[in-house]
N, C-alpha and C. Protein backbone atom coordinates (compact mmCIF):
# COMPACT_ATOMS: atom_id res chain seq x y z
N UNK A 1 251.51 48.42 104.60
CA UNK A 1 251.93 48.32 105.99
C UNK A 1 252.49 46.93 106.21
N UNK A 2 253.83 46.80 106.63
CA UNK A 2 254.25 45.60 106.67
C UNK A 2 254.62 45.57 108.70
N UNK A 3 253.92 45.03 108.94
CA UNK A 3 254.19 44.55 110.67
C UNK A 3 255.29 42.79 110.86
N UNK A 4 256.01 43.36 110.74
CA UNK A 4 257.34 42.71 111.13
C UNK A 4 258.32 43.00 111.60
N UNK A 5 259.03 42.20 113.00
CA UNK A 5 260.74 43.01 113.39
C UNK A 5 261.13 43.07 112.06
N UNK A 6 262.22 44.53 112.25
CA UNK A 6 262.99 45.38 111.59
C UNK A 6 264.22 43.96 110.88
N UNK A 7 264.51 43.60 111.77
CA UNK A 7 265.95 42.68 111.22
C UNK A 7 264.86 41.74 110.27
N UNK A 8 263.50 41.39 110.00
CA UNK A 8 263.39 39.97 108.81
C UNK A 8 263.82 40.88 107.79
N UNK A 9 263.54 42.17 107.51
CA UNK A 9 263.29 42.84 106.43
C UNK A 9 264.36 42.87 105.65
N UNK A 10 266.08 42.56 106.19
CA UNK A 10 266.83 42.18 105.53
C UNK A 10 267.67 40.60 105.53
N UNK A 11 266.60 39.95 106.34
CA UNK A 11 267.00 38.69 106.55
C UNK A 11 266.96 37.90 105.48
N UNK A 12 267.43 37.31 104.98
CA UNK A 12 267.56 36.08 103.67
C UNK A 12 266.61 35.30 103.69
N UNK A 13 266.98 34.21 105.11
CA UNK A 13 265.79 33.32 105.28
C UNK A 13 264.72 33.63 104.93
N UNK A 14 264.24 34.70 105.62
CA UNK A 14 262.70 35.26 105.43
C UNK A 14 262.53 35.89 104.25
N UNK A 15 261.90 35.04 103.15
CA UNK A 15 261.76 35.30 102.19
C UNK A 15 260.60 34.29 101.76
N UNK A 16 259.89 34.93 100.46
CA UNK A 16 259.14 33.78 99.58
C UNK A 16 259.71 33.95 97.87
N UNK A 17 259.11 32.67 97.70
CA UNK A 17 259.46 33.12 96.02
C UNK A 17 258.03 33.49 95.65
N UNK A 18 257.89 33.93 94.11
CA UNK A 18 256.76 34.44 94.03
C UNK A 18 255.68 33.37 93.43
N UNK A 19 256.35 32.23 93.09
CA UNK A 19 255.52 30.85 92.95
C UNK A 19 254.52 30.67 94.52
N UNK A 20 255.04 31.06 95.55
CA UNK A 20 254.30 30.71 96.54
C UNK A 20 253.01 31.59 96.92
N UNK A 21 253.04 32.54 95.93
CA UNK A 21 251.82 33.60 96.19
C UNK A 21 250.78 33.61 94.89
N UNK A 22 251.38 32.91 93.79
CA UNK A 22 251.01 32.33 92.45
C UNK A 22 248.81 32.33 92.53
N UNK A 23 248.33 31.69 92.08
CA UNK A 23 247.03 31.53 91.74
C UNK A 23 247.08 29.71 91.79
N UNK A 24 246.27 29.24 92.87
CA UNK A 24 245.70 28.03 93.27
C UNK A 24 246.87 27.96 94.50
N UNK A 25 247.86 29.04 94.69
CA UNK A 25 248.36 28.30 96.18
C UNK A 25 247.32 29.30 97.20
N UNK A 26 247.68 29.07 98.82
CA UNK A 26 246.88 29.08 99.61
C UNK A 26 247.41 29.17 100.86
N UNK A 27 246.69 29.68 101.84
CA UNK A 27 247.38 30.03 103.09
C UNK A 27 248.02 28.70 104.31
N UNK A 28 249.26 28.82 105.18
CA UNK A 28 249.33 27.46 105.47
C UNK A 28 249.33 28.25 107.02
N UNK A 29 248.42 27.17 107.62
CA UNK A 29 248.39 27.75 108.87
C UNK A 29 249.38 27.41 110.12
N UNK A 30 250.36 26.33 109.56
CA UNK A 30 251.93 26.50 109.97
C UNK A 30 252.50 26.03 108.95
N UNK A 31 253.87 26.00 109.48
CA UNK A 31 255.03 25.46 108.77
C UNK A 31 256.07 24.62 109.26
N UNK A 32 255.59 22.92 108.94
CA UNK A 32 256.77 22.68 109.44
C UNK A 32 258.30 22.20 108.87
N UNK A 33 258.97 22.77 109.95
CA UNK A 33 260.47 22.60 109.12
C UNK A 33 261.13 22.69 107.76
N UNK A 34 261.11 23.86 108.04
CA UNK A 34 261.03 24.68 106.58
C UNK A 34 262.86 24.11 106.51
N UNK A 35 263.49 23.66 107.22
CA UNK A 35 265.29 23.65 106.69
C UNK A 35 265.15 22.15 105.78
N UNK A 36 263.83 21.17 106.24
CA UNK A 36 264.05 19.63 106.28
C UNK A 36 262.92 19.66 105.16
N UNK A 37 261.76 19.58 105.32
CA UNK A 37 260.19 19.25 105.25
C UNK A 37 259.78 20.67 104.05
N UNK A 38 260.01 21.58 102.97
CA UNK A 38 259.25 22.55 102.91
C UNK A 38 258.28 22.39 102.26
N UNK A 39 257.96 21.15 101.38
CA UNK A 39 256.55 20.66 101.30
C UNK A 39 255.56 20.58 102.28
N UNK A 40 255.72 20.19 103.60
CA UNK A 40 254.63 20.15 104.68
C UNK A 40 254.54 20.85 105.40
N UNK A 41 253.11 21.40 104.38
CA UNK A 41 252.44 23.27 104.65
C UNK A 41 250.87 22.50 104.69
N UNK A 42 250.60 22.79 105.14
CA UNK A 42 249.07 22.25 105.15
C UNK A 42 247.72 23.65 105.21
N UNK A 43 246.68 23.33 104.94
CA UNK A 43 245.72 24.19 104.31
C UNK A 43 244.40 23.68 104.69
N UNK A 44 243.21 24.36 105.55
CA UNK A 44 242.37 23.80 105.60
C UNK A 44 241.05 24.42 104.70
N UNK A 45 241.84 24.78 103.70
CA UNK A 45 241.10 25.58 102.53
C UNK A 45 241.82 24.81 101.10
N UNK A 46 242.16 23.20 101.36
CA UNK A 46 242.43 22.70 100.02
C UNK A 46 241.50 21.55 99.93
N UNK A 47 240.19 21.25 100.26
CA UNK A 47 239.26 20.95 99.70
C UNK A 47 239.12 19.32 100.51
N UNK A 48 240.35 19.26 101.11
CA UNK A 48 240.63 17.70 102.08
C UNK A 48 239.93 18.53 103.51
N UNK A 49 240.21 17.93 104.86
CA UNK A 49 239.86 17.92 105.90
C UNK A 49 241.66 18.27 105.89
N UNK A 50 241.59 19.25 107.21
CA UNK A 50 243.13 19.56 107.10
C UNK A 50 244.04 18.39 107.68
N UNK A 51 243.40 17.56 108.37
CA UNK A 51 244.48 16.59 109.03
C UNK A 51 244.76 15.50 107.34
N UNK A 52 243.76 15.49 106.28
CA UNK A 52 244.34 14.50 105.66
C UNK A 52 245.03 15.42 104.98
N UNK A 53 245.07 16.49 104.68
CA UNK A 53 245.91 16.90 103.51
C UNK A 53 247.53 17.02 104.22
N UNK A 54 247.27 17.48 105.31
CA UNK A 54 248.27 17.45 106.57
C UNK A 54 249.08 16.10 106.39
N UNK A 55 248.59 14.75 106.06
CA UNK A 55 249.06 13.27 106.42
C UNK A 55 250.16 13.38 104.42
N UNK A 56 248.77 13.62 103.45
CA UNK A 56 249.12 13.57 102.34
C UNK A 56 250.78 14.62 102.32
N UNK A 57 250.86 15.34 102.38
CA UNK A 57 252.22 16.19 101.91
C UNK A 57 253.04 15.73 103.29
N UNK A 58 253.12 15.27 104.28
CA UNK A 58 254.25 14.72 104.75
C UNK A 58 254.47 13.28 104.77
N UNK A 59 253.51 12.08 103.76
CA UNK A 59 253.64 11.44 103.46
C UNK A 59 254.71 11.46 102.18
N UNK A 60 254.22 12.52 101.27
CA UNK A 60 255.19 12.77 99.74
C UNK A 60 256.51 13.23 100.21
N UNK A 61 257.21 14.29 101.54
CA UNK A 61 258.22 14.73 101.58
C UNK A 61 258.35 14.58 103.13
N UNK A 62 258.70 13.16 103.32
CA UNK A 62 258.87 13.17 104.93
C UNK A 62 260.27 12.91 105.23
N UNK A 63 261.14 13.87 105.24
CA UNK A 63 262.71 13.87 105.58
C UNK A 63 263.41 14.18 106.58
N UNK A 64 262.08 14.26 107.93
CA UNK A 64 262.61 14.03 109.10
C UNK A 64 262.19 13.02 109.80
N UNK A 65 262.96 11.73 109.86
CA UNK A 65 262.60 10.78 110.73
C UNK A 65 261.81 10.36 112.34
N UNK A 66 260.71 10.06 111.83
CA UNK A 66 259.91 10.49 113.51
C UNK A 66 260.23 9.71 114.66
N UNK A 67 261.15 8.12 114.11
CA UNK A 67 261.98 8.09 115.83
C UNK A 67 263.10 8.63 116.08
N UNK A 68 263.69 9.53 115.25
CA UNK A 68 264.86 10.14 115.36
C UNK A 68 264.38 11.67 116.32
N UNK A 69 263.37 12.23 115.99
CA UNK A 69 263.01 13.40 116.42
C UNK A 69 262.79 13.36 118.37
N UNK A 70 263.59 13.80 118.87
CA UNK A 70 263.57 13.96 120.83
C UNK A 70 262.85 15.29 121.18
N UNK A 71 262.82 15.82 120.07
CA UNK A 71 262.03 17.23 120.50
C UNK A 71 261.43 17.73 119.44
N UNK A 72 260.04 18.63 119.70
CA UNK A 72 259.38 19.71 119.00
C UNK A 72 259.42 21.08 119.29
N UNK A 73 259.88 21.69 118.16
CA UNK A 73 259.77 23.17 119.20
C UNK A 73 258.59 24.13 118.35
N UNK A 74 257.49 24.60 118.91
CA UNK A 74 256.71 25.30 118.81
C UNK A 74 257.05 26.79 118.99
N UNK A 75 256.85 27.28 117.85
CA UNK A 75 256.58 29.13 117.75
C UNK A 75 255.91 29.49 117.14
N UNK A 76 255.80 30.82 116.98
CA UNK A 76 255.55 31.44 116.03
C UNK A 76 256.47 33.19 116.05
N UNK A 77 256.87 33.53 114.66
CA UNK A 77 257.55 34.85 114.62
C UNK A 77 258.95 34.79 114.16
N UNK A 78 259.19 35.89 114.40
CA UNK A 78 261.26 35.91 114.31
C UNK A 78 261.82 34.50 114.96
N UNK A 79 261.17 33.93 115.98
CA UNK A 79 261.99 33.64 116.70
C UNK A 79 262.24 31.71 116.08
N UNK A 80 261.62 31.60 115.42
CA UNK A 80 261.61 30.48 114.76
C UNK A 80 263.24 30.71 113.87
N UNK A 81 263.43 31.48 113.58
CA UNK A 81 264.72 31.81 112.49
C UNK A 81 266.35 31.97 113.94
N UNK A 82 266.05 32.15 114.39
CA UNK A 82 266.90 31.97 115.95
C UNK A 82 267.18 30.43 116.37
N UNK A 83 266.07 29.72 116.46
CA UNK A 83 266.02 28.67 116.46
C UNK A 83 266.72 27.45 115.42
N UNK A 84 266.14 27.62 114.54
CA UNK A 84 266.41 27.45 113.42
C UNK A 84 268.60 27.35 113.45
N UNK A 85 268.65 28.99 113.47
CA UNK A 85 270.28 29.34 113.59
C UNK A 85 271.27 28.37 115.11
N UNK A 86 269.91 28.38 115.41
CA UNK A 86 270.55 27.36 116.60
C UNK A 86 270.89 26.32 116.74
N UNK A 87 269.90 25.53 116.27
CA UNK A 87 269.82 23.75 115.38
C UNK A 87 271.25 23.74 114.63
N UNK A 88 271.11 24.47 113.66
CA UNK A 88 272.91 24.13 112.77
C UNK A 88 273.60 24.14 113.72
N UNK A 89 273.98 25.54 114.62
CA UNK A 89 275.58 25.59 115.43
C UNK A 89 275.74 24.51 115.95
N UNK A 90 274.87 24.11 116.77
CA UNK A 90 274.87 22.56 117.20
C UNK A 90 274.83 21.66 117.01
N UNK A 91 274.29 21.41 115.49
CA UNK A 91 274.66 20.19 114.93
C UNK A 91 273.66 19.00 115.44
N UNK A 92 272.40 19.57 115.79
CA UNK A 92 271.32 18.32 116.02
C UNK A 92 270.68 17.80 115.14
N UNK A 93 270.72 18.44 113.55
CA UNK A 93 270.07 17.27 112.77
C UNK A 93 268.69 17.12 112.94
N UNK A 94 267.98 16.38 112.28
CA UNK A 94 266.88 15.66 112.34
C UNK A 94 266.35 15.27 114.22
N UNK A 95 267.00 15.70 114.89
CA UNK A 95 266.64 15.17 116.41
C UNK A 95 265.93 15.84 116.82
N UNK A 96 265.96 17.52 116.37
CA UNK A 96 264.75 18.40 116.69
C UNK A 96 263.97 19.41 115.08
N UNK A 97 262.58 19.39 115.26
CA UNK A 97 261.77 19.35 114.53
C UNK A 97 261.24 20.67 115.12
N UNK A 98 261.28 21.82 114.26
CA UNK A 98 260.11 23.09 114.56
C UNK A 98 259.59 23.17 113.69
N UNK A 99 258.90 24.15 114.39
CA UNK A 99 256.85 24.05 114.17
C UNK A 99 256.93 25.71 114.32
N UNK A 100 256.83 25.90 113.54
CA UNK A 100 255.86 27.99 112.66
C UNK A 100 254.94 27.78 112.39
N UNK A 101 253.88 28.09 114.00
CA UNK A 101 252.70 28.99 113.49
C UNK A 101 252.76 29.77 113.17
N UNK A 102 251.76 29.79 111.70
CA UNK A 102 251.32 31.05 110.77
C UNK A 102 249.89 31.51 111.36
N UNK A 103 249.03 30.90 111.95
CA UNK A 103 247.88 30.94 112.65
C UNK A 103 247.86 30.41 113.86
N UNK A 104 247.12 31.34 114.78
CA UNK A 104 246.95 31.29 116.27
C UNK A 104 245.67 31.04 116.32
N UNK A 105 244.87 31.74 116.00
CA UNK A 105 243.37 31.84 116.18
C UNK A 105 243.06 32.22 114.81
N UNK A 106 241.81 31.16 114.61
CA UNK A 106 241.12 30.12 115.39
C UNK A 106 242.62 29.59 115.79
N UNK A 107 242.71 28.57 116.78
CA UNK A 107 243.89 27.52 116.71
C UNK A 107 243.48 26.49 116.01
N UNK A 108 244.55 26.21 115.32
CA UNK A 108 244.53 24.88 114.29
C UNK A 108 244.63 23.80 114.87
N UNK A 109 243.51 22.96 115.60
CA UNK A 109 243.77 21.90 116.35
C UNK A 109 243.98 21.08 115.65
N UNK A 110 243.52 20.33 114.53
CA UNK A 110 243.79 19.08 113.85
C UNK A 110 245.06 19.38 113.43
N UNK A 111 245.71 20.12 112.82
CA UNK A 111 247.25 20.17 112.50
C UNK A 111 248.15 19.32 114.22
N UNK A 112 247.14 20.13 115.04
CA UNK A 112 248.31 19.98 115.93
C UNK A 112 248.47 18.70 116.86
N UNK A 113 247.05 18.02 116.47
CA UNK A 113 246.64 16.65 116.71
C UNK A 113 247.64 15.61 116.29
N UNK A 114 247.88 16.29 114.54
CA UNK A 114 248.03 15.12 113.99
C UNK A 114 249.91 15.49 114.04
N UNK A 115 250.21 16.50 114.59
CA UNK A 115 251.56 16.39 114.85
C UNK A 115 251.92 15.21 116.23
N UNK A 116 251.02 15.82 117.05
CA UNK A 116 251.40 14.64 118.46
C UNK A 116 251.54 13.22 118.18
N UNK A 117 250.64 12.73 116.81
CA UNK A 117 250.41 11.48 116.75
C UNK A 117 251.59 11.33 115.26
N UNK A 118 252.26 12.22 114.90
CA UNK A 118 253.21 12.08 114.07
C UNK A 118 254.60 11.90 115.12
N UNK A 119 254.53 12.61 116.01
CA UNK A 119 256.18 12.64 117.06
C UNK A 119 255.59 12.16 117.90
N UNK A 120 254.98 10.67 118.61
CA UNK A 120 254.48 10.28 119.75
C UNK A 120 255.36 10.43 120.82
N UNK A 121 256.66 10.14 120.57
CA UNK A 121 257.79 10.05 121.66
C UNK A 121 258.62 11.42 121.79
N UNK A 122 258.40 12.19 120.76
CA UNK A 122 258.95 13.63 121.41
C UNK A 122 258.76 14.60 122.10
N UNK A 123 259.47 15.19 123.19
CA UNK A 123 258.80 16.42 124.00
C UNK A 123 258.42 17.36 122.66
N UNK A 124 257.09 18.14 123.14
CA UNK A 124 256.79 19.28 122.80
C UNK A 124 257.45 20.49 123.48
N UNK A 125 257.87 21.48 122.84
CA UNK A 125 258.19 22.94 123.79
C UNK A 125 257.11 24.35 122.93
N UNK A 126 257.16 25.12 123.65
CA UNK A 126 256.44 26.49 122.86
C UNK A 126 257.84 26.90 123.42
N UNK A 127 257.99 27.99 122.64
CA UNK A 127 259.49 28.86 122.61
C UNK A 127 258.83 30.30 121.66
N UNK A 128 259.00 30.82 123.01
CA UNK A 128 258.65 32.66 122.34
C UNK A 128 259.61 33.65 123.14
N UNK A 129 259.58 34.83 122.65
CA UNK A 129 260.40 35.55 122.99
C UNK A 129 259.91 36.62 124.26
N UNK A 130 258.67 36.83 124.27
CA UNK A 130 258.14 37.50 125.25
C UNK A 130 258.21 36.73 126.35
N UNK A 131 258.04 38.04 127.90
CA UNK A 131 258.00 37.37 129.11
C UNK A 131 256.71 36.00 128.87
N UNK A 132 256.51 35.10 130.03
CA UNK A 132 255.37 34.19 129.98
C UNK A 132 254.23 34.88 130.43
N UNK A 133 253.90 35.91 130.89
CA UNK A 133 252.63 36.19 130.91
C UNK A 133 252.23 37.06 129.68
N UNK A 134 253.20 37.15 128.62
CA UNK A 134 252.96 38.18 127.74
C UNK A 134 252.46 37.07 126.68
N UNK A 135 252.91 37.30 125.28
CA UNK A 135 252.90 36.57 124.03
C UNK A 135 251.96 36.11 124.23
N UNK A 136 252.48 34.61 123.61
CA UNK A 136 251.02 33.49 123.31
C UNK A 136 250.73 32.38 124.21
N UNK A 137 251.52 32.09 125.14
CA UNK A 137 251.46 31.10 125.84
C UNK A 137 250.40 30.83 126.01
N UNK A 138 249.80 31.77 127.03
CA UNK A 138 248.63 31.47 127.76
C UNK A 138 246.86 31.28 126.94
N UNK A 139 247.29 31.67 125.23
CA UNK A 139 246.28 31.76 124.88
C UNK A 139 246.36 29.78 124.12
N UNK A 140 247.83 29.65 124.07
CA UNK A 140 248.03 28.53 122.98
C UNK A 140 248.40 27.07 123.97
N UNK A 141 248.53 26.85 124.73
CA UNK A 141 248.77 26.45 126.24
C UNK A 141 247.18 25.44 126.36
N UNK A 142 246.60 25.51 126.70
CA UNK A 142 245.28 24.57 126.48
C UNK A 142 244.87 23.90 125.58
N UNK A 143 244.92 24.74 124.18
CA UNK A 143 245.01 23.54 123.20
C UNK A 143 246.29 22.37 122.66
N UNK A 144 247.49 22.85 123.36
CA UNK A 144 248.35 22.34 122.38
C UNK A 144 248.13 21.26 123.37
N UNK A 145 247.98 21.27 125.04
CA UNK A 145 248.10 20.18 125.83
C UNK A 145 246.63 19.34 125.25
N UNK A 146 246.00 19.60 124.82
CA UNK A 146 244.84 18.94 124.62
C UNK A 146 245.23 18.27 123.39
N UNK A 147 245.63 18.67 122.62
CA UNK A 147 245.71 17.63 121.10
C UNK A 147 246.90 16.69 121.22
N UNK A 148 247.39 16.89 122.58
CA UNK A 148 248.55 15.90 123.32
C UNK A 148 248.20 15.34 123.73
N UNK A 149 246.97 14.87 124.16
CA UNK A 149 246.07 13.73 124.53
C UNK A 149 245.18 13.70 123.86
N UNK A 150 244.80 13.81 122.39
CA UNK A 150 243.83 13.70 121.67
C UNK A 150 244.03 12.61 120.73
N UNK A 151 243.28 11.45 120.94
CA UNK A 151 243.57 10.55 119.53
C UNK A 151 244.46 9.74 119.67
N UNK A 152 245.18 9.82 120.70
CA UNK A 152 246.61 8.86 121.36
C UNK A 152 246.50 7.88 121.74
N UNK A 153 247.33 6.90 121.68
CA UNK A 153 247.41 5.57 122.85
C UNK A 153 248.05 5.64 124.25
N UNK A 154 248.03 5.13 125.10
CA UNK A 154 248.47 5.21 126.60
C UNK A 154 249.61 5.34 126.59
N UNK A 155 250.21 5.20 126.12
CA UNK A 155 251.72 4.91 125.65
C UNK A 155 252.49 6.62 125.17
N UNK A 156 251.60 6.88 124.00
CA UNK A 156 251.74 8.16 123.81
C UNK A 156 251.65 9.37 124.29
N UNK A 157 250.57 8.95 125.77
CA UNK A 157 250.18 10.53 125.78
C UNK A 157 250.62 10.40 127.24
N UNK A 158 251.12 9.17 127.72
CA UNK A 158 251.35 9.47 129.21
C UNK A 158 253.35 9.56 129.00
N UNK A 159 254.15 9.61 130.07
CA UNK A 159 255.48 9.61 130.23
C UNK A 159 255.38 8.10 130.97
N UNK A 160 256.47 7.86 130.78
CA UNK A 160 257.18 6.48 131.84
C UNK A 160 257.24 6.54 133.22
N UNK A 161 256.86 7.76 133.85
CA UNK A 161 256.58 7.94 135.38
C UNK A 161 255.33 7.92 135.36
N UNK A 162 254.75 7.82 134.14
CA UNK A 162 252.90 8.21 134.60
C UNK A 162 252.14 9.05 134.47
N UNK A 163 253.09 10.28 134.13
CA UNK A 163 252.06 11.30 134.16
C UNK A 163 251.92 12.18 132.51
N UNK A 164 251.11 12.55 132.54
CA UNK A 164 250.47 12.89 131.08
C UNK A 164 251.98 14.08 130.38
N UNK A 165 251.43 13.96 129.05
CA UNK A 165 252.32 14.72 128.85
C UNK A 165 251.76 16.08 128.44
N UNK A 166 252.49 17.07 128.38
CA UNK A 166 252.47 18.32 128.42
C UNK A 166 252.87 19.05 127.76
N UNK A 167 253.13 20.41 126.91
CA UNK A 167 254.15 21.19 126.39
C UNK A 167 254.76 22.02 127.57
N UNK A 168 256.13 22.13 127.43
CA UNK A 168 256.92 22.88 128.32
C UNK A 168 257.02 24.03 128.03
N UNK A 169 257.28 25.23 128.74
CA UNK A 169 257.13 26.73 128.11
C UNK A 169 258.90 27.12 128.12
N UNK A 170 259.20 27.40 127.03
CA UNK A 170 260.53 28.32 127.33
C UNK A 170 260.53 29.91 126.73
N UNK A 171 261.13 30.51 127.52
CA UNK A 171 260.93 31.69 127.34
C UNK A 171 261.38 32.92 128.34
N UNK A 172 261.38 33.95 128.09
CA UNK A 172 261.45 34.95 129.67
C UNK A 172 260.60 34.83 130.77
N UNK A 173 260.78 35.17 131.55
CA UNK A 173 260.11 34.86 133.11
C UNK A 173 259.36 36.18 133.19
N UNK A 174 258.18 35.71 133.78
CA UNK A 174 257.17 36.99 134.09
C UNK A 174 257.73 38.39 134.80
N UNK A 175 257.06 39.21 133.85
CA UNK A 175 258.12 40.58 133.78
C UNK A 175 255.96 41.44 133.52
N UNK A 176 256.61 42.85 133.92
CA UNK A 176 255.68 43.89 134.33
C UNK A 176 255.75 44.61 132.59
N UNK A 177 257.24 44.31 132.19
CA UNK A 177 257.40 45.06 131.34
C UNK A 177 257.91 44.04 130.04
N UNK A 178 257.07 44.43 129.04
CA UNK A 178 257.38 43.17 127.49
C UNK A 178 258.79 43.69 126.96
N UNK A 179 259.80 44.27 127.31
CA UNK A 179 261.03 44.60 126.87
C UNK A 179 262.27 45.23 128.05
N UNK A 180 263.35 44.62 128.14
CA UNK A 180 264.16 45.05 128.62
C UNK A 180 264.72 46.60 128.57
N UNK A 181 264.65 47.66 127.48
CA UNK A 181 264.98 48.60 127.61
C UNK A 181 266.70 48.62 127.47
N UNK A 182 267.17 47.76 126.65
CA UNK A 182 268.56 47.02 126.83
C UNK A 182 269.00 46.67 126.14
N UNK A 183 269.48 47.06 124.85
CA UNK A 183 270.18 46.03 123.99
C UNK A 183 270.61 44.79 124.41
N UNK A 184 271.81 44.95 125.06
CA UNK A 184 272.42 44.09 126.02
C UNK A 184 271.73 43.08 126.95
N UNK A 185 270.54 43.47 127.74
CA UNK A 185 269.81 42.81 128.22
C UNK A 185 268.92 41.76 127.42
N UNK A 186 268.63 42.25 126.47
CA UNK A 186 267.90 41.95 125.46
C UNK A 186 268.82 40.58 125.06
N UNK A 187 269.66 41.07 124.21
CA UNK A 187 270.93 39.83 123.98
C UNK A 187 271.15 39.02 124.38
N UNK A 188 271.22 38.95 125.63
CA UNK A 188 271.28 38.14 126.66
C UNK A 188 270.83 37.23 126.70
N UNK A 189 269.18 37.90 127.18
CA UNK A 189 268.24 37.31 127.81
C UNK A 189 267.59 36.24 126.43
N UNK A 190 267.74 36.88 125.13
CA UNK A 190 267.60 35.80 123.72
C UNK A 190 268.45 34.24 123.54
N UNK A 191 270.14 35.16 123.86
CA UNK A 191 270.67 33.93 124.04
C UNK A 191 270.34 32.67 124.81
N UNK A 192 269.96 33.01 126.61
CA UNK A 192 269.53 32.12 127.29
C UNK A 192 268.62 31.27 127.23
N UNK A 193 267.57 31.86 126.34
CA UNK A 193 266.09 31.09 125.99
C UNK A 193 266.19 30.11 124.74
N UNK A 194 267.75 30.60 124.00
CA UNK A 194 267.87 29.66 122.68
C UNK A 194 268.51 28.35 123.28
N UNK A 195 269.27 29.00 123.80
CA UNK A 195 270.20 27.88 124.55
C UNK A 195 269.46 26.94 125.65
N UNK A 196 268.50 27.31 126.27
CA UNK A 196 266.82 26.20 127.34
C UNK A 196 266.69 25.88 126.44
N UNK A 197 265.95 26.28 124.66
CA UNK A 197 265.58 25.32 123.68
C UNK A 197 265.73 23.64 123.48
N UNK A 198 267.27 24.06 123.77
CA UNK A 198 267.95 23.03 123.22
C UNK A 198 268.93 22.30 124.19
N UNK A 199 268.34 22.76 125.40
CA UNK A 199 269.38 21.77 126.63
C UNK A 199 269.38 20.69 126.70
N UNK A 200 269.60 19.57 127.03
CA UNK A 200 269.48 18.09 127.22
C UNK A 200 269.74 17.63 126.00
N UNK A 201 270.01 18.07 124.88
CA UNK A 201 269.65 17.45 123.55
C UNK A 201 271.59 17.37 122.66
């Protein structure tokens, strides 16, 4: 039983090699920046505490510059590969940095700790494809703001007006119903949320 949208199944990107399923590798409970970074996979089943093994492999392959980075974008799913397709057309480079959760629950707080204190100066976003009362927001929404003030300096965790910082939600607007019923609508409404991703930037 494979539970995945229909389109990864012939998607390229979405792929592994079979070294990655090998004997002594191990589950990563995200992924970041798989176009820049694909060494920094972290594991809280490799015998470290996950934030050091977390520090160790993006210490060995750190090829996105963390004052260069203005944004984080948080997902998990297809929609990371959208994203992803989005970053090239536009040509942002190293300025924005995503984040594939592979695990929701438990939530991986120390990963996500030690990301805030890796991008001190970048907005965070969650970016999903469901309306906001649907998906993950509301379950992933408390912790991510919490490990955004976890472990920080004043500097880091507040903004220049003062006020704390936050993850921003992008996504569809609260809907009764988790699908348009629409190709077209659908289309649309994908494009618009790729394109909020990446406004200001």
């Amino acid at each position: 039983v494979i539970l995945t949208p229909k389109s990864l199944l012939h998607h390229g990107p979405c792929s592994s090699s079979l070294e990655s399923i090998e004997e002594g590798t191990m589950f990563s409970e995200i992924l970041v920046d798989e176009d820049f970074n694909n060494s920094a996979k972290l594991s809280s089943q490799t015998g470290l505490t996950s934030t050091t093994a977390f520090r160790q492999l993006i210490e060995q392959d750190n090829r996105v510059p963390q004052v260069a980075v203005k944004r984080v974008l948080l997902c998990s799913g297809k929609v990371s590969y959208d994203l992803r397709q989005g970053r090239r057309k536009r040509k942002l480079g190293s300025s924005v940095v995503i984040v594939r959760f592979e695990q929701l629950a438990p939530f991986p707080f120390e990963q996500m700790s030690w990301l805030s204190q890796q991008y001190p100066n970048a907005e965070f976003v969650w970016v999903q494809e469901e309306p906001k009362n649907l998906g993950f927001w509301t379950h992933v929404q408390p912790p991510i703001n919490l490990a955004l003030r976890d472990k920080a300096s004043v500097d880091a965790v507040c903004h220049r007006d003062g006020s704390k910082r936050t993850a921003r939600f992008v996504g569809r607007p609260i809907s009764a119903s988790s699908a348009p019923g629409c190709f077209n609508v659908h289309r649309e409404g994908q494009k618009q949320l790729i394109d909020e991703a990446f406004a200001g930037l």
